[in-house]
C-alpha atoms as a PDB file:
ATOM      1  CA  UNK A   1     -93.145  23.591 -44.845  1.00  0.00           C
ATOM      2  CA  UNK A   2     -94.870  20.880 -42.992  1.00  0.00           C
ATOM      3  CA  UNK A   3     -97.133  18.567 -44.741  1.00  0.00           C
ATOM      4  CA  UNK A   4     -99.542  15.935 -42.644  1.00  0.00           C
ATOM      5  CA  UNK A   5     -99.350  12.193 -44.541  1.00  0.00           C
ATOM      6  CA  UNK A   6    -102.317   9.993 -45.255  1.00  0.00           C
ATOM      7  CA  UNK A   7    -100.670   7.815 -41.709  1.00  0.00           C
ATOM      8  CA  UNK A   8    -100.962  11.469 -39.849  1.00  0.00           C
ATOM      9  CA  UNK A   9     -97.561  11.536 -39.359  1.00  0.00           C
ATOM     10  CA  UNK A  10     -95.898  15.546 -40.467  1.00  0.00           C
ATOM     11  CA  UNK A  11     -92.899  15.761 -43.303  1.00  0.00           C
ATOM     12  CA  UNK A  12     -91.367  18.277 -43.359  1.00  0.00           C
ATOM     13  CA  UNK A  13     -91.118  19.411 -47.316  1.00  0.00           C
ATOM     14  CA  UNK A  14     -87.687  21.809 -48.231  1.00  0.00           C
ATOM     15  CA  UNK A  15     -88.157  24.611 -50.109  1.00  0.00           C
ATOM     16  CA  UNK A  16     -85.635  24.685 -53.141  1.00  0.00           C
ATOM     17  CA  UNK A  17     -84.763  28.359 -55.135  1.00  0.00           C
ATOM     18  CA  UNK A  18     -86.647  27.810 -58.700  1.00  0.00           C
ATOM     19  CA  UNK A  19     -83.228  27.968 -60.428  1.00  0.00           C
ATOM     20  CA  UNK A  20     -81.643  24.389 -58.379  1.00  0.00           C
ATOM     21  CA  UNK A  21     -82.063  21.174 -60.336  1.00  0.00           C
ATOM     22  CA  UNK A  22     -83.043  18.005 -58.148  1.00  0.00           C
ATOM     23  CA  UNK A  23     -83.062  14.309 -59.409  1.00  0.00           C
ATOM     24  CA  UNK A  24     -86.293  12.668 -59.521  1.00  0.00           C
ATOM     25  CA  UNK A  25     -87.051   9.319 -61.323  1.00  0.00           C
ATOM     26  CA  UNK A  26     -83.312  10.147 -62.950  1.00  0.00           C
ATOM     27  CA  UNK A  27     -83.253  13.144 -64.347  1.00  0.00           C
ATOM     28  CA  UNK A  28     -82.032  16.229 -62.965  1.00  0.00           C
ATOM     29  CA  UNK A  29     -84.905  19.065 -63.938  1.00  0.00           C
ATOM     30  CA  UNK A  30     -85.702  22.378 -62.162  1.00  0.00           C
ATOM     31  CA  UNK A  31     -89.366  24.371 -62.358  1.00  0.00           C
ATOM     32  CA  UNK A  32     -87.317  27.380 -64.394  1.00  0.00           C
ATOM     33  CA  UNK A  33     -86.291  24.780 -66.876  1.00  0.00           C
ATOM     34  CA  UNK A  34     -82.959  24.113 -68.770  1.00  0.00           C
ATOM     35  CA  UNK A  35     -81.562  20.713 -67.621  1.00  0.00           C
ATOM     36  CA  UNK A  36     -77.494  22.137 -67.196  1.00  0.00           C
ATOM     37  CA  UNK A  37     -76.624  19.054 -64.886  1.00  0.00           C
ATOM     38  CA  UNK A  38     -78.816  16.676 -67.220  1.00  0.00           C
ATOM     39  CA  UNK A  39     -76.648  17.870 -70.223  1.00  0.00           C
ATOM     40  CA  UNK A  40     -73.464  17.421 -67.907  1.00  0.00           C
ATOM     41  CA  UNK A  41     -74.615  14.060 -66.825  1.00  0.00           C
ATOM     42  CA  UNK A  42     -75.390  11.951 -70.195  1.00  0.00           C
ATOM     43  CA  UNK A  43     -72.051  14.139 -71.852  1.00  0.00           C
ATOM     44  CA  UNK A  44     -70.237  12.186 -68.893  1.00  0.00           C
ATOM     45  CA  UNK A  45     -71.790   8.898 -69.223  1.00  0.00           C
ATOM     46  CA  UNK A  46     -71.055   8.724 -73.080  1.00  0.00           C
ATOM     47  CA  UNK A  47     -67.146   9.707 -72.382  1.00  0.00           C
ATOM     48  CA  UNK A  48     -66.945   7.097 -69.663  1.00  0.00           C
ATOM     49  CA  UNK A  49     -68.459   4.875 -72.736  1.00  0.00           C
ATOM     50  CA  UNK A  50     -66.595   5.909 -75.207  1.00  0.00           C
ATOM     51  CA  UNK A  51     -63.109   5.327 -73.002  1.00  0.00           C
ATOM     52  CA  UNK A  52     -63.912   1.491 -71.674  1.00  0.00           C
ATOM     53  CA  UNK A  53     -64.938   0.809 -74.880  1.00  0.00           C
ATOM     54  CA  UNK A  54     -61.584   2.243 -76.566  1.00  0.00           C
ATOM     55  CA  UNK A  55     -59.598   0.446 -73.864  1.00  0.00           C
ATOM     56  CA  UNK A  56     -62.033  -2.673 -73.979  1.00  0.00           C
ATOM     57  CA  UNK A  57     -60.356  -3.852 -77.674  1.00  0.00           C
ATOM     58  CA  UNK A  58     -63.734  -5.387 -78.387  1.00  0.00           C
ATOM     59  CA  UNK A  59     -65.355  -6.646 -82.088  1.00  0.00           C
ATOM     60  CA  UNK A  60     -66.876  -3.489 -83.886  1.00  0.00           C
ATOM     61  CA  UNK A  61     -70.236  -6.108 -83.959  1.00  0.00           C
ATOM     62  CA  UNK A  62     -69.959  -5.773 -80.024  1.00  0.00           C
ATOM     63  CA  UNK A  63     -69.528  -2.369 -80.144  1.00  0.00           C
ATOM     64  CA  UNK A  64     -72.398  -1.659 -81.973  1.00  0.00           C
ATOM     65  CA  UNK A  65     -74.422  -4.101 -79.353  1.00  0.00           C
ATOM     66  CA  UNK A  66     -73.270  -2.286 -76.412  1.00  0.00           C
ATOM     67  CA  UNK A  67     -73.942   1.013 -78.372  1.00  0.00           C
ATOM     68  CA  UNK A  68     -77.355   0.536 -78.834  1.00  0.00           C
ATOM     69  CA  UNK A  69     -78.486  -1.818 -75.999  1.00  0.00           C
ATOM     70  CA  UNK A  70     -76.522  -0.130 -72.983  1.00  0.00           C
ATOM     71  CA  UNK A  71     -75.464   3.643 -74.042  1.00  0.00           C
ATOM     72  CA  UNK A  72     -78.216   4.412 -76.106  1.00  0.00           C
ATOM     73  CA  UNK A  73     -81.089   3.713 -74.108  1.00  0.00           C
ATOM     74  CA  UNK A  74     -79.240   5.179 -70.725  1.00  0.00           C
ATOM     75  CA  UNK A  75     -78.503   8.028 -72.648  1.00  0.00           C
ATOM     76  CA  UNK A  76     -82.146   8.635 -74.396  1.00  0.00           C
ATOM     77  CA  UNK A  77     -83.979   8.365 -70.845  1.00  0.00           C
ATOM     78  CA  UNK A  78     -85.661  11.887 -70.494  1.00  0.00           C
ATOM     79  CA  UNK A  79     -84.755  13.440 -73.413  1.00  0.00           C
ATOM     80  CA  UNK A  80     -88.305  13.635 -74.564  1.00  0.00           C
ATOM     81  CA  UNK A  81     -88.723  15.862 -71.344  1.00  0.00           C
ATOM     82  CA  UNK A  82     -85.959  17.840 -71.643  1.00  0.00           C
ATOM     83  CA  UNK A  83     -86.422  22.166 -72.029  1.00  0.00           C
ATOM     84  CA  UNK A  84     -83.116  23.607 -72.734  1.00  0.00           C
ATOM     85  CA  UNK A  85     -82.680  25.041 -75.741  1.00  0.00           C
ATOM     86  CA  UNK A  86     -81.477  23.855 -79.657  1.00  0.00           C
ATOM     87  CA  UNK A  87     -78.017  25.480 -79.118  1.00  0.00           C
ATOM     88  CA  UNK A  88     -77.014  23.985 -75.872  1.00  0.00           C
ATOM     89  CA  UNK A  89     -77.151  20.716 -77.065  1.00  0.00           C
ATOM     90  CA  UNK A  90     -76.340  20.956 -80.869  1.00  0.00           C
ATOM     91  CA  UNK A  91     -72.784  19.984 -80.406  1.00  0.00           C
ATOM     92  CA  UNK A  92     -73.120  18.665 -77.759  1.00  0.00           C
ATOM     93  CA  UNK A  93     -71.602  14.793 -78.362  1.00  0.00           C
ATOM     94  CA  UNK A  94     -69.257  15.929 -81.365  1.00  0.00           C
ATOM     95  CA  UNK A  95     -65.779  15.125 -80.095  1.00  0.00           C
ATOM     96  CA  UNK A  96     -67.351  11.547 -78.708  1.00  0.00           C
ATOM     97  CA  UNK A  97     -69.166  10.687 -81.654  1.00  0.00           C
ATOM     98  CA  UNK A  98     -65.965  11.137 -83.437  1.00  0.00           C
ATOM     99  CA  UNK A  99     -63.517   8.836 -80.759  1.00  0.00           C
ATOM    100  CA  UNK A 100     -66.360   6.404 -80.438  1.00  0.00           C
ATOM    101  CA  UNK A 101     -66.316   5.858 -84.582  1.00  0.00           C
ATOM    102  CA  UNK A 102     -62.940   3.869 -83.968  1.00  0.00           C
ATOM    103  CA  UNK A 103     -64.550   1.646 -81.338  1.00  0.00           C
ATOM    104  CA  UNK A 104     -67.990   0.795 -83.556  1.00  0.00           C
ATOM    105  CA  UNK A 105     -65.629  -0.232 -86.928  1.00  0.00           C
ATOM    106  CA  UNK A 106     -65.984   3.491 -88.872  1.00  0.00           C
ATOM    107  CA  UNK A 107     -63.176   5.186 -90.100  1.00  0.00           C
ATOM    108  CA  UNK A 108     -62.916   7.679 -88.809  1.00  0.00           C
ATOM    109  CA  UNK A 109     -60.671   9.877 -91.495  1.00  0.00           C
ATOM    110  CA  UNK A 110     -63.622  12.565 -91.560  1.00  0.00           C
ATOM    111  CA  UNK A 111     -62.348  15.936 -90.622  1.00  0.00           C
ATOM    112  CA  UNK A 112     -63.327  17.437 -86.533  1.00  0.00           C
END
């Protein structure tokens, strides 16, 4: 589809299926809904986290700072916007939460 810009000059717009997820402004969303790639995405960045900081070897006070400062507000961008459902993402950070407790000072002697 061709689309005429306010400078008169045509773009030409691509059609995408409903179903295909695109970036825009950082998140990955699709018109059907269900943010799979999203999901995929911030499960990703909090294992890349999760491993610098384990290899890092830094102060559980600097963990904490890094945890909220740098993962936490990269990883709660969009979240509000979000439409998949309760059971996609229930567990979704459970085997991270429980390596990062090492890194942030917790011990982590709680059961999987």
């Amino acid at each position: 589809m061709e689309i005429e810009g306010d400078d008169g000059v045509s773009r030409v717009v691509k059609s995408l299926p409903l179903s295909e997820e695109k970036k825009f402004l950082g998140v990955y969303d699709s018109p059907e809904g269900g943010n799979k790639i999203q999901i995929v995405k911030k499960r990703e960045k909090v294992e890349t986290f999760v491993q610098r900081m384990t290899c890092g070897k830094l102060p559980s006070y600097l963990g904490w700072m890094a945890y909220r400062f740098k993962l936490w507000t990269s990883v709660s961008y969009g979240l509000g916007v979000m439409t998949n459902d309760i059971e996609d993402v229930d567990h979704l950070l459970d085997k991270t939460d429980h390596k990062m407790m090492n890194v942030l000072g917790v011990a982590s002697t709680i059961k999987k």
